[in-house]
Protein backbone atom coordinates (compact mmCIF):
# COMPACT_ATOMS: atom_id res chain seq x y z
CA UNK A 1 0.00 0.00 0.00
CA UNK A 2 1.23 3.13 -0.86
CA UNK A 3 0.73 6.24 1.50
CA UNK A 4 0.19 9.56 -0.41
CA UNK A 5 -0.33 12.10 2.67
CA UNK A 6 0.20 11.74 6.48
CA UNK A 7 -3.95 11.73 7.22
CA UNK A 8 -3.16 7.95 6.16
CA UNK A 9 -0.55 6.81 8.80
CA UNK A 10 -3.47 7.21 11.57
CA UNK A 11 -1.37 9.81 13.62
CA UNK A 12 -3.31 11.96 16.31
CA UNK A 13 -5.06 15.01 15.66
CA UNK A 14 -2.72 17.64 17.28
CA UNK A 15 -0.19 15.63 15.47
CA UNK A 16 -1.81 16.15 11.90
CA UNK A 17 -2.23 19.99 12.88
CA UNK A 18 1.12 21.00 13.68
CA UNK A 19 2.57 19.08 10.76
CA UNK A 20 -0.32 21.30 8.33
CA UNK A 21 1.02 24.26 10.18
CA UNK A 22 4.93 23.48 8.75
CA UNK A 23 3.50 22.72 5.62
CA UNK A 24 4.26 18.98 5.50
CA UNK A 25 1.20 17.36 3.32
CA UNK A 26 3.39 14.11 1.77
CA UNK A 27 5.01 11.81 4.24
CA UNK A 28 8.69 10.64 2.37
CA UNK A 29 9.70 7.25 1.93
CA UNK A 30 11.28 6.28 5.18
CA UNK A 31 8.89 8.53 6.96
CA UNK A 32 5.95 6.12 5.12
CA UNK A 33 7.72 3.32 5.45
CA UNK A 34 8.88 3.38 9.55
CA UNK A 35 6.32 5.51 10.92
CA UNK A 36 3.46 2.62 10.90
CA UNK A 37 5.83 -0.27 12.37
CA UNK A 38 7.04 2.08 14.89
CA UNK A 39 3.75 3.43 16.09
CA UNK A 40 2.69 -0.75 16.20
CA UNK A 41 5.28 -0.75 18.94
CA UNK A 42 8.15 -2.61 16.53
CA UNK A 43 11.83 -2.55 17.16
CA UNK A 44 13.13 -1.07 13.75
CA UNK A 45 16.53 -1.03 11.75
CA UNK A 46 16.45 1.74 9.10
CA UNK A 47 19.10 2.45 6.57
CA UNK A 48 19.04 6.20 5.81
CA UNK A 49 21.16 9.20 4.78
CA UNK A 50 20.53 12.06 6.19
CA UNK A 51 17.74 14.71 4.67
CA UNK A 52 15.59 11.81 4.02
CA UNK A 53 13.31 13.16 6.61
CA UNK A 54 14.42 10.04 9.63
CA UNK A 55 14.25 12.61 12.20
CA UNK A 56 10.33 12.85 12.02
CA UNK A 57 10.08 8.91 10.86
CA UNK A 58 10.72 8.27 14.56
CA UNK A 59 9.94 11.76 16.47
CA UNK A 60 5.90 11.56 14.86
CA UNK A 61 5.13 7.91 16.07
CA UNK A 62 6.79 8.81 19.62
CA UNK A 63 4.68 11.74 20.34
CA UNK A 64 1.92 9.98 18.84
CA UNK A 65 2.50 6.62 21.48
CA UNK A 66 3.18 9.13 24.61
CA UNK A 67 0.60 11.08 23.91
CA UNK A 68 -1.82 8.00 23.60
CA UNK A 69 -0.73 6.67 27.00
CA UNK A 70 -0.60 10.06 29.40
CA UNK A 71 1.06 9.36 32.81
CA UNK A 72 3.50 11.18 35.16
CA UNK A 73 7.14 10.73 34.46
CA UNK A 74 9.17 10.15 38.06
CA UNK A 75 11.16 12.49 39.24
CA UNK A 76 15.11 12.21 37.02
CA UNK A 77 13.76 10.05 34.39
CA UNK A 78 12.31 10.14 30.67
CA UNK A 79 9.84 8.29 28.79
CA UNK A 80 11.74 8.02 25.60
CA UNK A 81 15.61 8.44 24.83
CA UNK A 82 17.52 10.07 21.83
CA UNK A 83 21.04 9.47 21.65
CA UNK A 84 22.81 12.10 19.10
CA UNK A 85 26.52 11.86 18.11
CA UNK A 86 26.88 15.46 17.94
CA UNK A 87 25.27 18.63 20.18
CA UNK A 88 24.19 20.15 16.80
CA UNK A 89 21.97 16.89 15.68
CA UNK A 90 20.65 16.48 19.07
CA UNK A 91 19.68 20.34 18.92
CA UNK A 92 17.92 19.62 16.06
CA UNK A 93 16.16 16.68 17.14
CA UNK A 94 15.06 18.14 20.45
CA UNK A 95 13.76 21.03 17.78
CA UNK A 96 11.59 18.89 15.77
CA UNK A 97 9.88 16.98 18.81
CA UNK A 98 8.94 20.36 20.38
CA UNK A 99 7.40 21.60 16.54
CA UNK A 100 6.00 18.39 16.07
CA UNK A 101 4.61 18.28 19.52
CA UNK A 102 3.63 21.92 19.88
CA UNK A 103 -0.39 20.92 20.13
CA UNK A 104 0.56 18.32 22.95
CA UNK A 105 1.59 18.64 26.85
CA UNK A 106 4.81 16.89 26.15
CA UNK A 107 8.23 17.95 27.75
CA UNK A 108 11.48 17.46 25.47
CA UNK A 109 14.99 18.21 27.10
CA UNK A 110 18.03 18.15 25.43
CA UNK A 111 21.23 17.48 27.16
CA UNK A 112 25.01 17.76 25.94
CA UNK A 113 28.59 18.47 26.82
CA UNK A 114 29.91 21.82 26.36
CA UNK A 115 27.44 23.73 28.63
CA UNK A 116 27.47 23.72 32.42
CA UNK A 117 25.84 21.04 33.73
CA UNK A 118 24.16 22.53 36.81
CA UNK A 119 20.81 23.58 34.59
CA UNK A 120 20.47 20.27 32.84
CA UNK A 121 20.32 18.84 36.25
CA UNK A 122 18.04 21.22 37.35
CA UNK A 123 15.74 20.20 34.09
CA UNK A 124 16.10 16.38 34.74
CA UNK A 125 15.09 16.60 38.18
CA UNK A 126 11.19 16.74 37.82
CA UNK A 127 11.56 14.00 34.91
CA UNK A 128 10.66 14.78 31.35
CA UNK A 129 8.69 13.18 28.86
CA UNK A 130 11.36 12.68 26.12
CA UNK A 131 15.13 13.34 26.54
CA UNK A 132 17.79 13.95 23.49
CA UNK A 133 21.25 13.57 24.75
CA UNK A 134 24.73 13.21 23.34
CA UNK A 135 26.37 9.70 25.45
CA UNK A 136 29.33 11.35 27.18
CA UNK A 137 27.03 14.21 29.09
CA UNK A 138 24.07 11.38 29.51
CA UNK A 139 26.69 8.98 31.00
CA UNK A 140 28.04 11.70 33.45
CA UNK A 141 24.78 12.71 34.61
CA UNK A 142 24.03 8.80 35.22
CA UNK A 143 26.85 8.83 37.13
CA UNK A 144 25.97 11.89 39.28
CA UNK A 145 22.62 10.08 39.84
CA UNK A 146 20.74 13.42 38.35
CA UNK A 147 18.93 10.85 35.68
CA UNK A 148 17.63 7.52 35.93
CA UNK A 149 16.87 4.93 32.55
CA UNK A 150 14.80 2.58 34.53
CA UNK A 151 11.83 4.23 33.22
CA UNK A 152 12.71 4.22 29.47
CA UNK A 153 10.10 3.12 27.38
CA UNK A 154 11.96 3.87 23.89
CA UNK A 155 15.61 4.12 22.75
CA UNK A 156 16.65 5.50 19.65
CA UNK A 157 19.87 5.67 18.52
CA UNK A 158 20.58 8.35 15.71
CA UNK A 159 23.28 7.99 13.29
CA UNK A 160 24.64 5.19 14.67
CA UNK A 161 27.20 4.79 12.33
CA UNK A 162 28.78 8.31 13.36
CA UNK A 163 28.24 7.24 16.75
CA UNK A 164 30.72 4.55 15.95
CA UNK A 165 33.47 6.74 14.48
CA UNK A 166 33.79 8.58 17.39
CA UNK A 167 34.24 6.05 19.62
CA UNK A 168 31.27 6.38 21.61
CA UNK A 169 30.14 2.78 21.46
CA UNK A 170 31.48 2.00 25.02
CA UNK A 171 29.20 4.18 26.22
CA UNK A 172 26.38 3.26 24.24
CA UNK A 173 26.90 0.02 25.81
CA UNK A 174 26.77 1.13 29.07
CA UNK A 175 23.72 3.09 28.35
CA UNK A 176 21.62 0.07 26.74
CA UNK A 177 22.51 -1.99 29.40
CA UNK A 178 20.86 0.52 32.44
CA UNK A 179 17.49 0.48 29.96
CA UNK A 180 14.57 -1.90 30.39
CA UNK A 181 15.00 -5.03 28.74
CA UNK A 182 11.08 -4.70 28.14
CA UNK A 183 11.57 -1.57 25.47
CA UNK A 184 10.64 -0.53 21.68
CA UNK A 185 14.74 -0.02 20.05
CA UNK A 186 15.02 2.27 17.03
CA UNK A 187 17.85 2.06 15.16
CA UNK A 188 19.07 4.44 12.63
CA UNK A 189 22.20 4.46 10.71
CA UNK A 190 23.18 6.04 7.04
CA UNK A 191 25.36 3.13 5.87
CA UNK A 192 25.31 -0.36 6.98
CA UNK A 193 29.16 -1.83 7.53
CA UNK A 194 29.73 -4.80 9.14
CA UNK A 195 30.06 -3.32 12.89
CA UNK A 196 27.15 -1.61 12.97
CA UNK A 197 25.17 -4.75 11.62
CA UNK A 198 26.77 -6.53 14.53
CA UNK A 199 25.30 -3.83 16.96
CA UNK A 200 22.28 -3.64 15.34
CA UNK A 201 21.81 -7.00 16.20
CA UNK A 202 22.88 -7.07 19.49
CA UNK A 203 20.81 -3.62 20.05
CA UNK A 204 17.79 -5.04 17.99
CA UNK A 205 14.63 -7.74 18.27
CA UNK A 206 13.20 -8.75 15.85
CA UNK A 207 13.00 -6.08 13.94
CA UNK A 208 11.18 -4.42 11.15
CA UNK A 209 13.93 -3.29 8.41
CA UNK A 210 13.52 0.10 6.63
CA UNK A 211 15.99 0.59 3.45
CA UNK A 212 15.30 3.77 1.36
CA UNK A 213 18.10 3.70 -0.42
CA UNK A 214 20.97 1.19 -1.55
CA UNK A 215 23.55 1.26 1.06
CA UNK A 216 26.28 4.93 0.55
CA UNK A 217 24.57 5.47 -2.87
CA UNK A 218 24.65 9.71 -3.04
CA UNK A 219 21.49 11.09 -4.04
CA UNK A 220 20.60 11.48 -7.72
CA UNK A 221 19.93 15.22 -7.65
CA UNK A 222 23.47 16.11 -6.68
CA UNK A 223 25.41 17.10 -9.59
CA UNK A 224 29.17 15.75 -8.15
CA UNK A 225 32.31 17.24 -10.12
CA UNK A 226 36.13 16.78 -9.23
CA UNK A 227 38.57 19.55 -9.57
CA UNK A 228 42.65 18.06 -9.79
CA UNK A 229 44.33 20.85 -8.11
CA UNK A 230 47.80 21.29 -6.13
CA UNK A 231 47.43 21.74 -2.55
CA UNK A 232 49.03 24.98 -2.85
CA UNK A 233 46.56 26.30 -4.87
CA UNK A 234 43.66 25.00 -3.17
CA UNK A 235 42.64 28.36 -1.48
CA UNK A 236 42.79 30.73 -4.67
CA UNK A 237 40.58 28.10 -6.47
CA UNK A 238 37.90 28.18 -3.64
CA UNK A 239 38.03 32.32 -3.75
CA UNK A 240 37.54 31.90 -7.56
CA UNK A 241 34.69 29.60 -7.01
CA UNK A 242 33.08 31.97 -4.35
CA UNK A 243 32.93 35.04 -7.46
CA UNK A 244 29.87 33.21 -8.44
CA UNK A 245 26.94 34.79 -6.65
CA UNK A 246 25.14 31.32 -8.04
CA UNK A 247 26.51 29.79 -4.78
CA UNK A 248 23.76 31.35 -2.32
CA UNK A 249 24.79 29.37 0.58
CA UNK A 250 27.89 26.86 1.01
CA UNK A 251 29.12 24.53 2.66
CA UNK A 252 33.00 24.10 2.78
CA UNK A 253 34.43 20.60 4.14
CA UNK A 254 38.25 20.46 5.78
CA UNK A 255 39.46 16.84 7.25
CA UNK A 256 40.69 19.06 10.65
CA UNK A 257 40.18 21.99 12.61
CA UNK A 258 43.08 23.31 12.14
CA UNK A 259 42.49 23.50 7.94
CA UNK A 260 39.13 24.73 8.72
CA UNK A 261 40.39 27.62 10.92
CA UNK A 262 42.91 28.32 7.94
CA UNK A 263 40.32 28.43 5.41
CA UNK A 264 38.32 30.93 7.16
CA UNK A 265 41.27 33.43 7.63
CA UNK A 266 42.43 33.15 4.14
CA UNK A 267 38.88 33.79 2.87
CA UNK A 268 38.73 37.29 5.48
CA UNK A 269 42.12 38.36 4.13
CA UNK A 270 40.44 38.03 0.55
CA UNK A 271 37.52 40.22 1.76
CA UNK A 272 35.01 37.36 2.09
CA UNK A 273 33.36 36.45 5.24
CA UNK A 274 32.56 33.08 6.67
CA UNK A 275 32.59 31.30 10.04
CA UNK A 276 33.90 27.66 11.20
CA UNK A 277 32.60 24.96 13.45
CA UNK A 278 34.08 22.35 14.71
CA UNK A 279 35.05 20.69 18.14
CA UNK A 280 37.33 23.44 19.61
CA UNK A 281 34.61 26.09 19.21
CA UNK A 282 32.55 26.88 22.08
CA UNK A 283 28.98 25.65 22.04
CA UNK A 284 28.10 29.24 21.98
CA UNK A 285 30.06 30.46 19.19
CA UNK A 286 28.95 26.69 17.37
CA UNK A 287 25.11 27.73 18.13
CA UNK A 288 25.71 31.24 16.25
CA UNK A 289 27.46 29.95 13.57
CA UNK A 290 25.16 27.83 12.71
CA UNK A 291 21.69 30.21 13.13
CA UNK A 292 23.71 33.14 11.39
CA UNK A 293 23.87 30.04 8.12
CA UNK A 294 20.41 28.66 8.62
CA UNK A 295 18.73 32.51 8.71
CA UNK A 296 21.13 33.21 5.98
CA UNK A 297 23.23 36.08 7.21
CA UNK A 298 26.17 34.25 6.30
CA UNK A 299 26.59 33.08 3.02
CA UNK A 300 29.72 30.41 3.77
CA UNK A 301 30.03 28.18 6.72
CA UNK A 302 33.26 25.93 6.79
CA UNK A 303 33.41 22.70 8.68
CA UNK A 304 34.89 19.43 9.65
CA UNK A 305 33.12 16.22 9.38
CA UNK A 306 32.18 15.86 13.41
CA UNK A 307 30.26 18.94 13.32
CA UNK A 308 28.36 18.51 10.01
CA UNK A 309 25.91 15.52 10.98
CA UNK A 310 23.92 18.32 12.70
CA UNK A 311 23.74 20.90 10.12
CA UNK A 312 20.19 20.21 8.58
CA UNK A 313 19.86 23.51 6.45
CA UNK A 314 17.42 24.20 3.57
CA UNK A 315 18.97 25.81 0.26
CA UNK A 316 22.17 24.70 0.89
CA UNK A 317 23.09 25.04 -2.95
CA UNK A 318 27.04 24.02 -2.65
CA UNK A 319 28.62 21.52 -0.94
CA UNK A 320 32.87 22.33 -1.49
CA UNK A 321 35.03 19.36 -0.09
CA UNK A 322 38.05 21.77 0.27
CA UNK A 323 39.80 18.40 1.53
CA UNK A 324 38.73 14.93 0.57
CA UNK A 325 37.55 12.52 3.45
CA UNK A 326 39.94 9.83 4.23
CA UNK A 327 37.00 7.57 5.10
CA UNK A 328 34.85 7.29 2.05
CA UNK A 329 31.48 7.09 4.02
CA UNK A 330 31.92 10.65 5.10
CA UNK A 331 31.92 11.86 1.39
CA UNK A 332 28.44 10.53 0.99
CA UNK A 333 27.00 12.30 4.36
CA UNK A 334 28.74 15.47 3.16
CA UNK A 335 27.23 15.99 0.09
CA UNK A 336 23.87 14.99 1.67
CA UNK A 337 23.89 18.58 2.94
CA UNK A 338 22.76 19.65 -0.57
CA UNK A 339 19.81 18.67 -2.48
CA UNK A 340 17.83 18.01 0.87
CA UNK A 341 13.89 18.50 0.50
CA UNK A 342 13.35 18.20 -3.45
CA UNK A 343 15.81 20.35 -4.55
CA UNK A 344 18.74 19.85 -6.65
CA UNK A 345 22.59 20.58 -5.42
CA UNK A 346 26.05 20.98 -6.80
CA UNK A 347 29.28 19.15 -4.47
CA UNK A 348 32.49 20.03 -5.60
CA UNK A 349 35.51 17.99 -4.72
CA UNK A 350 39.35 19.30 -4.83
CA UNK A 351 41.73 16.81 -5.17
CA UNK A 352 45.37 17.02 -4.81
CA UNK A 353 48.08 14.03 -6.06
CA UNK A 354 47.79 12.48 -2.72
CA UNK A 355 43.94 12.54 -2.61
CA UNK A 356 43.77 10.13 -5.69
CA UNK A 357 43.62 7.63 -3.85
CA UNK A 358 40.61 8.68 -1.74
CA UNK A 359 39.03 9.36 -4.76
CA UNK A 360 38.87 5.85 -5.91
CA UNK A 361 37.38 4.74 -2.03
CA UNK A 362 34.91 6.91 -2.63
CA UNK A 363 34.27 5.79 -6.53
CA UNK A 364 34.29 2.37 -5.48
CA UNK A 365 31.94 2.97 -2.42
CA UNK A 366 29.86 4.62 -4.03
CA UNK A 367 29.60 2.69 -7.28
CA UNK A 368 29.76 6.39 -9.84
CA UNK A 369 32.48 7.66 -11.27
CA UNK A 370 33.02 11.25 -10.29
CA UNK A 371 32.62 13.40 -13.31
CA UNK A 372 36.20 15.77 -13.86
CA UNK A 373 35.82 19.46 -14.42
CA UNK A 374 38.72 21.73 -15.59
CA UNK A 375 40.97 23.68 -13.51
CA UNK A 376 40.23 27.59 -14.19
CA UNK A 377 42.73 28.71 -16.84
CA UNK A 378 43.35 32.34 -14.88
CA UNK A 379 44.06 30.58 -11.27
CA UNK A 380 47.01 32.18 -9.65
CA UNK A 381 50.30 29.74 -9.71
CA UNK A 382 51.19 30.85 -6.58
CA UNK A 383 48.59 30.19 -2.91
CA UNK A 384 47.15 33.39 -1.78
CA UNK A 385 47.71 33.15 1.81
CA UNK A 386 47.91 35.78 4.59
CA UNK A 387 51.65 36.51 6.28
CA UNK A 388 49.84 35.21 9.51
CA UNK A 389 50.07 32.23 9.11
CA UNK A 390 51.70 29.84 11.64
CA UNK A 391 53.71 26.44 11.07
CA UNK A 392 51.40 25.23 13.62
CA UNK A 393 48.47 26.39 11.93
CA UNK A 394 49.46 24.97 8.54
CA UNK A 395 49.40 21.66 9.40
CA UNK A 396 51.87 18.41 10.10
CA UNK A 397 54.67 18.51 7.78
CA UNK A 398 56.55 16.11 6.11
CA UNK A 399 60.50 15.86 5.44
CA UNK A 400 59.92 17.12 1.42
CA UNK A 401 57.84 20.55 3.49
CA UNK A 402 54.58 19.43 2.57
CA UNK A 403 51.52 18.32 4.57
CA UNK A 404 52.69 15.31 6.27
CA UNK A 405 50.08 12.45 5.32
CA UNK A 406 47.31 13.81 3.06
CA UNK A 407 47.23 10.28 0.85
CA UNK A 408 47.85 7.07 0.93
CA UNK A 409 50.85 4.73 -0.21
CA UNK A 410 53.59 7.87 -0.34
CA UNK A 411 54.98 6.70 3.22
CA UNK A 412 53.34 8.95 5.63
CA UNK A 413 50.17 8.55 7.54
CA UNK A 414 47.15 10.59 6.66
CA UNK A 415 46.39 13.57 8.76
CA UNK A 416 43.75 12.59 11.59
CA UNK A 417 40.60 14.05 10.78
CA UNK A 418 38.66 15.20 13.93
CA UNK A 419 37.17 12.80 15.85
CA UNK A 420 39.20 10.08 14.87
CA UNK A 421 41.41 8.21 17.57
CA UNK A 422 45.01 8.81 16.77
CA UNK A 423 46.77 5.47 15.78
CA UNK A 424 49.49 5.77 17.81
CA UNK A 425 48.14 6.93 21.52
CA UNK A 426 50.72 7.40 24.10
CA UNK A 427 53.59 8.60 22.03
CA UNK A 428 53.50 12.51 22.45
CA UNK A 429 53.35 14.40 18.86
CA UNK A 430 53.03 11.13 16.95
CA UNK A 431 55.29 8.77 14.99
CA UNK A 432 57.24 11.91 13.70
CA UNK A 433 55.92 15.05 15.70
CA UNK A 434 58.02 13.67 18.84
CA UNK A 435 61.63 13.55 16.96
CA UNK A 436 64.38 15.37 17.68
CA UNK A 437 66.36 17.72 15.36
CA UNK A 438 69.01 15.67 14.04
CA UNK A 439 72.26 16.67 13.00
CA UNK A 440 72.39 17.85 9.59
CA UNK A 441 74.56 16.00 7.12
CA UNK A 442 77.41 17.15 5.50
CA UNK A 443 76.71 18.03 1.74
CA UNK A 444 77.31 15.82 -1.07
CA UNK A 445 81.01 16.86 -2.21
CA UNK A 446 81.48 19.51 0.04
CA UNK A 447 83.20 20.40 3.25
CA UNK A 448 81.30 19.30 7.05
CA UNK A 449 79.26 21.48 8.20
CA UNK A 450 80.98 23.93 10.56
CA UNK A 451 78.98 22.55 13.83
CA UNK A 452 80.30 18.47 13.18
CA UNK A 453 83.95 20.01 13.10
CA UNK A 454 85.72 18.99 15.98
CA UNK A 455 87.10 21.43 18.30
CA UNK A 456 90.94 21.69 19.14
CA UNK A 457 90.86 21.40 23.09
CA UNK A 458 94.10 24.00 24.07
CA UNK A 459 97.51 21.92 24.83
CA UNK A 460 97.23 23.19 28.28
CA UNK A 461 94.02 24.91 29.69
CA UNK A 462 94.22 27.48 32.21
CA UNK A 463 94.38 26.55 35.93
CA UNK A 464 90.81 27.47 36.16
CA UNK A 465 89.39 25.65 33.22
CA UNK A 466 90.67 22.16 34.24
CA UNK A 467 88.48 19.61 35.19
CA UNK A 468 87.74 19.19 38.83
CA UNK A 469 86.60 16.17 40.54
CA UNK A 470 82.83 15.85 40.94
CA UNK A 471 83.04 14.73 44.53
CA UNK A 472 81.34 11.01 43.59
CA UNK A 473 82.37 7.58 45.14
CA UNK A 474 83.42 6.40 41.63
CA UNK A 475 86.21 8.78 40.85
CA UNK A 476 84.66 10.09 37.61
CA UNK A 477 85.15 13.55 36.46
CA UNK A 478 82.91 16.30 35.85
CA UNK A 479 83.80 18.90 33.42
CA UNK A 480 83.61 23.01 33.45
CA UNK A 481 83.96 25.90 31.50
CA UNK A 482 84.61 25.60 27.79
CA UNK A 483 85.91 21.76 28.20
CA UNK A 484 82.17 21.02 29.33
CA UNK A 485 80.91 18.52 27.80
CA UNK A 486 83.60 16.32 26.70
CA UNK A 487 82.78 13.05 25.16
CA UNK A 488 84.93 10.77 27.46
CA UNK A 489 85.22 7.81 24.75
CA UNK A 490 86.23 9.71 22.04
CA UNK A 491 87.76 12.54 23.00
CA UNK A 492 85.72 15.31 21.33
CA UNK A 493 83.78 18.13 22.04
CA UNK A 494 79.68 18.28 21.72
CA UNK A 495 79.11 19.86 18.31
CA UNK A 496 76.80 23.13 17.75
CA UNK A 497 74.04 20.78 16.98
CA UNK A 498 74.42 18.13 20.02
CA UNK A 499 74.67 21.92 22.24
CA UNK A 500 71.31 23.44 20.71
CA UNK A 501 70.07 20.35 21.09
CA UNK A 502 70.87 19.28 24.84
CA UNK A 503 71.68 23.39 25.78
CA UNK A 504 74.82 23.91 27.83
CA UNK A 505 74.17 21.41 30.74
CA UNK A 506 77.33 19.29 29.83
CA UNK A 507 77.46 15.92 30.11
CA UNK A 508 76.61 14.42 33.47
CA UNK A 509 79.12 11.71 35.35
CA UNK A 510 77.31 8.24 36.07
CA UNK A 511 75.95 7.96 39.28
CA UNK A 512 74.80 11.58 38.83
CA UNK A 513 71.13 11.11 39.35
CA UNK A 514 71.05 12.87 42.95
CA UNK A 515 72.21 16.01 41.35
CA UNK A 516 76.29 15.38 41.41
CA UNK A 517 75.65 14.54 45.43
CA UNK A 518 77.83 11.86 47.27
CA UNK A 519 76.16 8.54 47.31
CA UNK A 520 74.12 9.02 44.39
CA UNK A 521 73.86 5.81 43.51
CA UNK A 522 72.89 4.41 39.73
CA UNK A 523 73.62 4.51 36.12
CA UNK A 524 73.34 8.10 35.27
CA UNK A 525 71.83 9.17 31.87
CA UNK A 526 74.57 10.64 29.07
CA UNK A 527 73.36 13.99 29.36
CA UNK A 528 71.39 16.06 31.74
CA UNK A 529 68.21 16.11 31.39
């Protein structure tokens, strides 16, 4: 059976009003699809990108079942659960359940890190019908007691696949487990890999299975393009792009925080505004950022891939991947922000030498072949970037001075996009950030470098440059003065390089660990430290 409007789904009055009010007549697929198995009380898996309309395939049938059954929520508890990856998305959730439910005497709370906690506990503690929460502030407040799950009737979890990316399934865990067994599950997730089946499963009972689309297809209205273009030129081709006022609003993609910060700056110095959001903003400066976009006082809104699952904007006419994702999953919820609602979209992709190969990910996930468009002919040879700029700002860099990482198979690791867990945890800076300077090497031909020439030590110092003893039981000497620092073995000096590197400490006797005191006992490090 095929449901034209939403008068056919059988959802309550009030229900039916407010959605006439926002001018939703025709129910979309998932929306017909989920909405009657989850008002029959169902557990449900649905496969869904986002701007398919999910939010309201689960929010309508949940007002519609609380409303049905009216009775006091206890004090710190909730009726029905949300869990959101991101503050933004469960923003907008707790948004749609209080437009949906404006005709019914429903309370909706959101909760998420970022924000002081004392007024979300203050909100929790006369219990509230339906709760929206991100899992690290949830988990904390379970943890301070301020909120109980013992009463939860139904769970959904949002985005589940996003939820998995950023490592919040730990906590997801723990949450599930403090619910009801005796509980309707939702379960929404934009692709389907093998991990979040296995959840699903776990998470699941016998559910009813919603699939609107084939698993990370990109939606048909998006008109995709891919621009081959050195890194170094990457900014001057997005200010070219911007010169056409047919981009009303955009969205511009970086893989870190760091780029997207960048971007922004070199886009002021060229005289054209935008703001950024991502993880190090404030939740304040996120929350403006994102209303001055959505009411359209700002034309450009850059961002990184952690932030953007809760950007659900109308007439978003550009999607610009500044950066390629280095998971190919994230390329299809990126250019889901266009095209949303019946209208068509543009998404174009720059892609330098090193992003070839997350071009073909993304090809091969997505089963098109992204169509090529020329490189403007009058693009500037040279980047167009603001003296400002820091080394820290610019990104990792690799041994040849360009961004360490940005591809695959050329030796270095790919830059960690935010969110992601860094693959090598517990080594400060990284595999290279933690290195040393090394000495340079002597060039190829030529004479050593000044600092790796040995120093003459004089035939006889002066009385008061001669080593003295260092007062230890083992009779080794200390060194002062110029002589400080002599390498005992071979009879040299430190060179320039070992001195900027170690500064002027000298080299410390063994046994040295107390400081150069009697009785300190051990093997002492080579130098100082």
């Amino acid at each position: 059976m095929i449901l034209t409007d939403f008068n056919s789904l059988g959802l309550a009055a009030p229900l039916l009003k407010a959605l006439a009010t926002e001018n939703y007549v025709t129910p979309t697929p998932v929306q017909a699809q989920a909405i009657p198995h989850v008002m029959a009380g169902r557990d449900l898996l649905g496969v869904a990108q986002t701007g398919t309309g999910k939010t309201a395939a689960f929010a309508l049938p949940i007002l519609h079942r609380l409303s049905a059954d009216k009775k006091p929520t206890p004090r710190r508890a909730c009726r029905a659960l949300v869990l959101s990856p991101t503050r933004e998305l469960a923003s907008q959730i707790a948004e749609s359940f209080s437009t949906y439910g404006a005709n019914l005497s429903l309370t909706v709370t959101v909760i998420f890190g970022g924000v002081k906690i004392g007024k979300q506990i203050r909100d929790l503690s006369y219990g509230v019908d339906i709760l929206v929460a991100t899992p690290g502030r949830l988990l904390d407040l379970v943890n301070q007691r301020a909120v109980s799950l013992g009463e939860v009737e139904t769970i959904v979890l949002d985005e589940a696949d996003q939820m998995l990316d950023m490592g919040f399934i730990h906590d997801i865990k723990k949450l599930v487990a403090m619910v009801p067994k005796k509980r309707q599950s939702l379960f929404f997730s934009a692709t389907m890999p093998k991990d979040i089946a296995e959840l699903a499963d776990r998470f699941l009972t016998n559910p009813a299975r919603v699939s609107v689309a084939p698993v990370a297809t990109t939606a048909e209205r998006i008109d995709q393009q891919v621009i081959f273009v050195e890194t170094s030129r990457k900014q001057a081709l997005l200010t070219k792009l911007l010169d056409d006022r047919s981009i009303e609003r955009a969205l511009v993609f970086t893989r870190t925080k760091h780029g997207a910060d960048r971007v922004v700056r070199r886009l002021a110095a060229a005289g054209i505004p935008a703001a950024a959001i991502h993880g190090n903003k404030s939740q304040p400066q996120r929350e403006k950022a994102l209303a001055d976009f959505r009411d359209g006082r700002s034309r450009l809104l850059v961002a990184t891939d952690i932030a953007a699952r809760g950007i659900d904007v109308d007439a978003v006419t550009h999607v610009i991947n500044f950066d390629l994702p280095n998971v190919p999953e994230s390329y299809v919820h990126r250019i889901g922000r266009t095209a949303r609602a019946g209208a068509a979209g543009i998404a174009i992709s720059f892609c330098d030498g090193e992003e070839r190969a997350f071009l073909r990910d993304i090809e091969r996930l997505t089963r098109l072949k992204v169509p090529v468009a020329p490189l403007p002919a009058d693009l500037p040879n040279v980047p167009d970037a603001p003296r400002g700029d820091s080394r820290e700002d610019a990104g990792p860099r690799g041994h040849n001075g360009r961004g360490a990482g940005q591809g695959r198979g050329h030796g270095r690791p790919a830059p960690r996009a935010e969110g992601q867990r860094p693959r090598h945890e517990g080594r400060p800076g990284g595999p290279r950030g933690d290195e040393r300077p090394r000495p340079a090497r002597a060039e190829q031909g030529g004479e050593p470098r000044r600092e790796h020439q040995p120093r003459q030590a004089p035939a006889q110092p002066p009385a008061d440059m001669r080593v003295r003893p260092s007062g230890n039981p083992g009779g080794r000497m200390a060194h002062a003065g110029p002589a400080q620092g002599r390498n005992e073995k071979r009879g040299s000096t430190p060179s320039q390089t070992e001195r900027a590197r170690y500064g002027d400490r000298g080299r410390a006797a063994e046994g040295s660990r107390s400081g150069g005191k009697p009785g300190g006992g051990g093997r002492g490090r080579a130098w100082q430290g």
